[in-house]
PDB file of N, CA and C in Angstrom:
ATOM      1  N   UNK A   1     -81.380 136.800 145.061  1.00  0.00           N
ATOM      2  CA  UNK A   1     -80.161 136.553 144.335  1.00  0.00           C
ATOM      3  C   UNK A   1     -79.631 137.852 143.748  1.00  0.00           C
ATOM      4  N   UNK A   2     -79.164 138.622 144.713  1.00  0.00           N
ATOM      5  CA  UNK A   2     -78.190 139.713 143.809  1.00  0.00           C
ATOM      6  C   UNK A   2     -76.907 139.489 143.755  1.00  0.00           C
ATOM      7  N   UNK A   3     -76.532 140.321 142.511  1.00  0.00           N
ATOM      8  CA  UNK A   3     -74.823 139.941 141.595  1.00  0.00           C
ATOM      9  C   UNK A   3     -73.975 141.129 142.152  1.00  0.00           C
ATOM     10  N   UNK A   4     -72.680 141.057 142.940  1.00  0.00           N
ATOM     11  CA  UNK A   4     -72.159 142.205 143.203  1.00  0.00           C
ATOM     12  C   UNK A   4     -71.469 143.043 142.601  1.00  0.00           C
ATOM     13  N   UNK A   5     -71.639 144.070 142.565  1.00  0.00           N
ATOM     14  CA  UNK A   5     -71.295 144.799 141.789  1.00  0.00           C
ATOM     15  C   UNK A   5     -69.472 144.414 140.867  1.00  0.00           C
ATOM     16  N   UNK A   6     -69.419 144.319 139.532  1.00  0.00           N
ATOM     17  CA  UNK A   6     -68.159 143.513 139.384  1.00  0.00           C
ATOM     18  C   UNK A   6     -66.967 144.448 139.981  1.00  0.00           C
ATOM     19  N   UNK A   7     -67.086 145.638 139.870  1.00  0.00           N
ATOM     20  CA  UNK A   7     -65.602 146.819 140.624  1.00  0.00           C
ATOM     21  C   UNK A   7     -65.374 146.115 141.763  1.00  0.00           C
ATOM     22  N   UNK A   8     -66.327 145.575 142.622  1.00  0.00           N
ATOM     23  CA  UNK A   8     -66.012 145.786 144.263  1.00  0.00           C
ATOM     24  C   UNK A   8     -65.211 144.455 144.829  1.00  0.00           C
ATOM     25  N   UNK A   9     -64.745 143.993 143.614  1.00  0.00           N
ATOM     26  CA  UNK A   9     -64.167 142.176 144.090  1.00  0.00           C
ATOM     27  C   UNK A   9     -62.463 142.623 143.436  1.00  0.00           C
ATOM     28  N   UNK A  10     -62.401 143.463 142.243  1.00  0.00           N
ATOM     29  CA  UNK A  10     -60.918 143.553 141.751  1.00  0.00           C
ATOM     30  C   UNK A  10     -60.163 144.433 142.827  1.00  0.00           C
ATOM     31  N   UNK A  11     -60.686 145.025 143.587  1.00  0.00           N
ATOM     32  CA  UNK A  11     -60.659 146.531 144.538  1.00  0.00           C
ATOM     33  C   UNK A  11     -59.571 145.516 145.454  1.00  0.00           C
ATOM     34  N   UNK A  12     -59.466 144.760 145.989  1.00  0.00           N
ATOM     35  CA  UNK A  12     -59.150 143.755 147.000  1.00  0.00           C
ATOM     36  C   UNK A  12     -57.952 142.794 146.336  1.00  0.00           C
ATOM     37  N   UNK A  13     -58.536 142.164 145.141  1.00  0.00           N
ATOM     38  CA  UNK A  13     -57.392 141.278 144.387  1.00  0.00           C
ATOM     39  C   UNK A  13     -55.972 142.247 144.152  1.00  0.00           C
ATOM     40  N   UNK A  14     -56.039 143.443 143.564  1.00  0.00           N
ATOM     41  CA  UNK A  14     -55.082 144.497 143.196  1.00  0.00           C
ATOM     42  C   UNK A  14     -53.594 144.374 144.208  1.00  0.00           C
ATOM     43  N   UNK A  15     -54.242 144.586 145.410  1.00  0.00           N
ATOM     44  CA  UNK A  15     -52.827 144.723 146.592  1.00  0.00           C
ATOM     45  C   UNK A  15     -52.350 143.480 146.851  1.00  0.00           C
ATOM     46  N   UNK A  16     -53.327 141.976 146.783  1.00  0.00           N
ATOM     47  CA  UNK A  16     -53.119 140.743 147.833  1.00  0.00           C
ATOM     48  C   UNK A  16     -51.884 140.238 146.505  1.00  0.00           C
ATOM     49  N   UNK A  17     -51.498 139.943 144.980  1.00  0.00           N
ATOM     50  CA  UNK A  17     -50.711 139.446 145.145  1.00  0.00           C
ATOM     51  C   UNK A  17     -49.486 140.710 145.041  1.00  0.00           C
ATOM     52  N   UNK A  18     -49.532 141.274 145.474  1.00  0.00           N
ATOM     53  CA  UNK A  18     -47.972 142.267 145.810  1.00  0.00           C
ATOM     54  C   UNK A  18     -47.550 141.542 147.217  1.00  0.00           C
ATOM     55  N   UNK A  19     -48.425 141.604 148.101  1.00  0.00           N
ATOM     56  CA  UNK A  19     -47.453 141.242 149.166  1.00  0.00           C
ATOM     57  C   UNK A  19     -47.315 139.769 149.738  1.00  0.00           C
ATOM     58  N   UNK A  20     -48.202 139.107 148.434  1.00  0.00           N
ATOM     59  CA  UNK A  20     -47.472 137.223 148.268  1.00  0.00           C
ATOM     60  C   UNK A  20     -46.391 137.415 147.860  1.00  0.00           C
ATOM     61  N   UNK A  21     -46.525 138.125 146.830  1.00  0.00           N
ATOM     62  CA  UNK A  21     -44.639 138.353 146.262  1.00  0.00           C
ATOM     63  C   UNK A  21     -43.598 139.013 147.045  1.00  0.00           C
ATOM     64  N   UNK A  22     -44.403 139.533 147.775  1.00  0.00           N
ATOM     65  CA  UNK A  22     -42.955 140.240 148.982  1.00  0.00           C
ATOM     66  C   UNK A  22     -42.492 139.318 149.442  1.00  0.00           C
ATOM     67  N   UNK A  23     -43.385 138.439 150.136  1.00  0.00           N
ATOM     68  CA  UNK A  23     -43.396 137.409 151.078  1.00  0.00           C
ATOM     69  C   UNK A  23     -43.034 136.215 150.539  1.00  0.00           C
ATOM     70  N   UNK A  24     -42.462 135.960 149.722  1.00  0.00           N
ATOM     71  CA  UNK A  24     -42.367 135.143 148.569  1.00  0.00           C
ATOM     72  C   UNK A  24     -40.704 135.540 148.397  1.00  0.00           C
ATOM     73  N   UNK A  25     -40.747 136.404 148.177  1.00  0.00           N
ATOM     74  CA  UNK A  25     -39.038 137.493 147.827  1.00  0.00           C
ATOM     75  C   UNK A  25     -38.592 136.832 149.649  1.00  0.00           C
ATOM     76  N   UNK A  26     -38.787 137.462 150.235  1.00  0.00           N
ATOM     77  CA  UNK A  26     -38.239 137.558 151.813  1.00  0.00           C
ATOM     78  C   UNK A  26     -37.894 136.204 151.875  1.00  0.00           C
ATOM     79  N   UNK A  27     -38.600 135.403 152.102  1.00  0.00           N
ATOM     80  CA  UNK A  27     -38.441 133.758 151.713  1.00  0.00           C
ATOM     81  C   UNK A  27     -37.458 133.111 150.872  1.00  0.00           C
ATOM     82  N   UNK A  28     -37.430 133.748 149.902  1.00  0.00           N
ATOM     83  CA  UNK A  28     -36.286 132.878 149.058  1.00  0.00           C
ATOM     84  C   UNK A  28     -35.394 133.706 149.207  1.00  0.00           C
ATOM     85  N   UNK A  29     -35.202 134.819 149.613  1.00  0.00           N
ATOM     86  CA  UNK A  29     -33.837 135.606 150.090  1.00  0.00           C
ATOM     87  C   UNK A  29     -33.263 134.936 151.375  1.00  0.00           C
ATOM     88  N   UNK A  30     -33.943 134.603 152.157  1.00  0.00           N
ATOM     89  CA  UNK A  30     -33.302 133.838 153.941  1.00  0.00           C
ATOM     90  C   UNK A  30     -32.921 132.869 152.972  1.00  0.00           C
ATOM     91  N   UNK A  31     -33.853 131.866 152.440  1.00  0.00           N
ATOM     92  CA  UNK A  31     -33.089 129.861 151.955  1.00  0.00           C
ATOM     93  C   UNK A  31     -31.949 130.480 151.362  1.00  0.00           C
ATOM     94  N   UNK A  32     -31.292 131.662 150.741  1.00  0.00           N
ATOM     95  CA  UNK A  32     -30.589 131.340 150.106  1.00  0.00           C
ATOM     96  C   UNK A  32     -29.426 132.335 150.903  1.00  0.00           C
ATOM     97  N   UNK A  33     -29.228 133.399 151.844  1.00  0.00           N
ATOM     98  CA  UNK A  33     -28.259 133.852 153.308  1.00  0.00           C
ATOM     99  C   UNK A  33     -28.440 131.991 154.391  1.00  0.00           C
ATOM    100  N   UNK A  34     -29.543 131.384 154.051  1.00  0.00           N
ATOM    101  CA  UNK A  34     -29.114 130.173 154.594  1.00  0.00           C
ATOM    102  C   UNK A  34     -28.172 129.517 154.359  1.00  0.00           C
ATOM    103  N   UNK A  35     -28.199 128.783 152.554  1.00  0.00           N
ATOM    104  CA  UNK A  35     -27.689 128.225 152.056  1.00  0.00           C
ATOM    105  C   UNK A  35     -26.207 128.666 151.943  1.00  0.00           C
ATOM    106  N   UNK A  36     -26.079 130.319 152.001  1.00  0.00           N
ATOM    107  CA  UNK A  36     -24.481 130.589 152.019  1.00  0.00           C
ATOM    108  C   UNK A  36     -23.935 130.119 153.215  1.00  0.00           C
ATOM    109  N   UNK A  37     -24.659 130.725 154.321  1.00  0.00           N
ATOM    110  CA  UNK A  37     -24.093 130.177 155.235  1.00  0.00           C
ATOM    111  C   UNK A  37     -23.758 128.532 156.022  1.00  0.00           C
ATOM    112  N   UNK A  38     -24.446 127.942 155.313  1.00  0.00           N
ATOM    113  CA  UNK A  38     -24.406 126.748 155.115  1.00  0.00           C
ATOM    114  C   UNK A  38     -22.929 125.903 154.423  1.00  0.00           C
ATOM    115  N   UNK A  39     -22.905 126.507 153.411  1.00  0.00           N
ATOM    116  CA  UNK A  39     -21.720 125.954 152.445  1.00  0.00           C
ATOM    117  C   UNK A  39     -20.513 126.644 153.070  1.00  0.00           C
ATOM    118  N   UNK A  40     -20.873 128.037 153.372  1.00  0.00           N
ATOM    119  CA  UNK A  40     -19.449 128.450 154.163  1.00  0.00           C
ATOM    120  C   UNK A  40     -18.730 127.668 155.563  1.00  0.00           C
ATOM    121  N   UNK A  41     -19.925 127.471 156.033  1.00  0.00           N
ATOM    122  CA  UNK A  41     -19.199 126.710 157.344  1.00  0.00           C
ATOM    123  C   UNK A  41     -19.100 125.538 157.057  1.00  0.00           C
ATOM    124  N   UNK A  42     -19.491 124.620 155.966  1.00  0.00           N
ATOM    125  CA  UNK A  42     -19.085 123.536 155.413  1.00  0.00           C
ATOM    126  C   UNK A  42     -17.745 123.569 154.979  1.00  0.00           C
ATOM    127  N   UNK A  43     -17.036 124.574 154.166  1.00  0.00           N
ATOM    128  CA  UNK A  43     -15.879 124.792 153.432  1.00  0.00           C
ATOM    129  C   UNK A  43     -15.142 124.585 154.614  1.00  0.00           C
ATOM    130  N   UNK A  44     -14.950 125.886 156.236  1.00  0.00           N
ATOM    131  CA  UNK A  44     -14.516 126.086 156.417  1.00  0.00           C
ATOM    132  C   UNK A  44     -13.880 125.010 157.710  1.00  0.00           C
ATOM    133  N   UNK A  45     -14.970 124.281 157.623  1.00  0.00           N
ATOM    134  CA  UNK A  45     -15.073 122.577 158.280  1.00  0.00           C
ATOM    135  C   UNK A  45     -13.286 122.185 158.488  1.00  0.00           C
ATOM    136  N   UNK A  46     -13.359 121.994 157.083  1.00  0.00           N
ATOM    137  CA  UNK A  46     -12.204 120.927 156.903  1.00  0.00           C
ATOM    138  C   UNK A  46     -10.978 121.395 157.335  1.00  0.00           C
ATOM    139  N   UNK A  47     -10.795 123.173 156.840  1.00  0.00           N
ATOM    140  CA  UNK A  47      -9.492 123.511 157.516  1.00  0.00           C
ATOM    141  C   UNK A  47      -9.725 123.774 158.734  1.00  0.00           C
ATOM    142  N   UNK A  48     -10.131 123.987 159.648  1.00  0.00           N
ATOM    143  CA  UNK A  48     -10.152 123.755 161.352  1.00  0.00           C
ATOM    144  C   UNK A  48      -9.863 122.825 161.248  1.00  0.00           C
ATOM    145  N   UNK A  49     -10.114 121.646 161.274  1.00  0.00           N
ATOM    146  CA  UNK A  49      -9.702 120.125 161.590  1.00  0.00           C
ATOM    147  C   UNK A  49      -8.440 119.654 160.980  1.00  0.00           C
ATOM    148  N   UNK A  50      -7.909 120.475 159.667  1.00  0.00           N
ATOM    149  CA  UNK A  50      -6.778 119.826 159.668  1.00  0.00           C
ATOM    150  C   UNK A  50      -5.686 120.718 160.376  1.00  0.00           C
ATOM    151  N   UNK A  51      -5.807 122.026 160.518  1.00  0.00           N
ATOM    152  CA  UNK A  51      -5.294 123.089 161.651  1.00  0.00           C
ATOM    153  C   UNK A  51      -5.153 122.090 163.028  1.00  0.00           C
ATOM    154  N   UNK A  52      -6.240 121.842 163.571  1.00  0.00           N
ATOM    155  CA  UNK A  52      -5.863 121.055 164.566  1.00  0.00           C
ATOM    156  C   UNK A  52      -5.196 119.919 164.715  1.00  0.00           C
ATOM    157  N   UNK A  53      -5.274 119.325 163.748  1.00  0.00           N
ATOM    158  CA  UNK A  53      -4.408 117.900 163.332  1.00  0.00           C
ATOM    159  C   UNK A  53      -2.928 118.087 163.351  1.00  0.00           C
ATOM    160  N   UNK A  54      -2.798 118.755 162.949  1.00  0.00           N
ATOM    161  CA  UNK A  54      -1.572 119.389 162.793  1.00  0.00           C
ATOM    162  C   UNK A  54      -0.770 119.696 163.935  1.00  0.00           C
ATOM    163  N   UNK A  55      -1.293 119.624 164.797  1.00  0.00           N
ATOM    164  CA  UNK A  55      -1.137 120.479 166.728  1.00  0.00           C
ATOM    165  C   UNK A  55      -0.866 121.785 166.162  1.00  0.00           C
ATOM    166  N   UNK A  56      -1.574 122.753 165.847  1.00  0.00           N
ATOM    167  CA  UNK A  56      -1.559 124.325 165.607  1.00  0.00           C
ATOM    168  C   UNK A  56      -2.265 124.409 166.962  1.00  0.00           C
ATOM    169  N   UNK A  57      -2.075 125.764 167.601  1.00  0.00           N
ATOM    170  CA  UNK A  57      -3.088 125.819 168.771  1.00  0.00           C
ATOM    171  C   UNK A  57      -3.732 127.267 168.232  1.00  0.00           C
ATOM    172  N   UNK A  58      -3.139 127.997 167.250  1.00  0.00           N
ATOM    173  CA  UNK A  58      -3.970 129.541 166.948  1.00  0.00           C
ATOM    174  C   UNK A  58      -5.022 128.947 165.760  1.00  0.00           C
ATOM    175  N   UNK A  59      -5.510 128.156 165.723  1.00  0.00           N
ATOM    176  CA  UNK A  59      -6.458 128.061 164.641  1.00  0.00           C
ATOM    177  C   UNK A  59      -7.376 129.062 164.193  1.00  0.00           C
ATOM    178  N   UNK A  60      -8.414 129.014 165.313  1.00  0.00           N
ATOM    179  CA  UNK A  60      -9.174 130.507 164.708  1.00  0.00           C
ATOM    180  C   UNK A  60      -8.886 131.859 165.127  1.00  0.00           C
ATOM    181  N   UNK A  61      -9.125 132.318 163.774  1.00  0.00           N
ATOM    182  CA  UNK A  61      -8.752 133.989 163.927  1.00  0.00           C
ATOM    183  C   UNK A  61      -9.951 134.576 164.532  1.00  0.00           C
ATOM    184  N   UNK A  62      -8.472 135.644 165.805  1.00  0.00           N
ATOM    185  CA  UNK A  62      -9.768 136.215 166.315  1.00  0.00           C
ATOM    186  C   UNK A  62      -9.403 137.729 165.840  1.00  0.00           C
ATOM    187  N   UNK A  63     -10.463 138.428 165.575  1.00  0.00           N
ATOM    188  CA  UNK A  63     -10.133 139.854 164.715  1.00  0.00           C
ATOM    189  C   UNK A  63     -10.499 140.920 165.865  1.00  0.00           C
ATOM    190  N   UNK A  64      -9.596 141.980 166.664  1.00  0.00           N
ATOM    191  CA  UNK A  64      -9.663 142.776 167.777  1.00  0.00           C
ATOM    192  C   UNK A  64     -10.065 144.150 166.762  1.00  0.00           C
ATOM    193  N   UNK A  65     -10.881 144.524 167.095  1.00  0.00           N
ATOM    194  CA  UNK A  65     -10.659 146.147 166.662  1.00  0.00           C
ATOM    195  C   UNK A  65     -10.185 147.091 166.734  1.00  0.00           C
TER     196      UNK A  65
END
């Protein structure tokens, strides 16, 4: 029954939660470039459809460089 030395277990803990938290950050940064993009093409839903309702035929903009 030997006790390991106590240094040689914090040596390891030190780095592991930095890059839960990266990984953690990266994660809730996409749900939420999700979520914009989500609500944006939700918004932008309704005016296409009433553009088309309308008989418009240029509805979406197309941007030439």
């Amino acid at each position: 029954m030997s006790v390991p030395p106590s240094g040689s277990e914090d040596n390891g803990r030190d780095e592991h939660p930095s890059f839960v938290n990266l990984i953690v950050l990266a994660f809730v940064l996409l749900l939420t470039l999700l979520a914009y993009w989500a609500f944006s093409a939700l918004e932008h839903s309704p005016r296409f459809q009433r553009c088309l309702d309308t008989g418009q035929r240029n509805c979406v903009n197309i941007v030439s460089p």
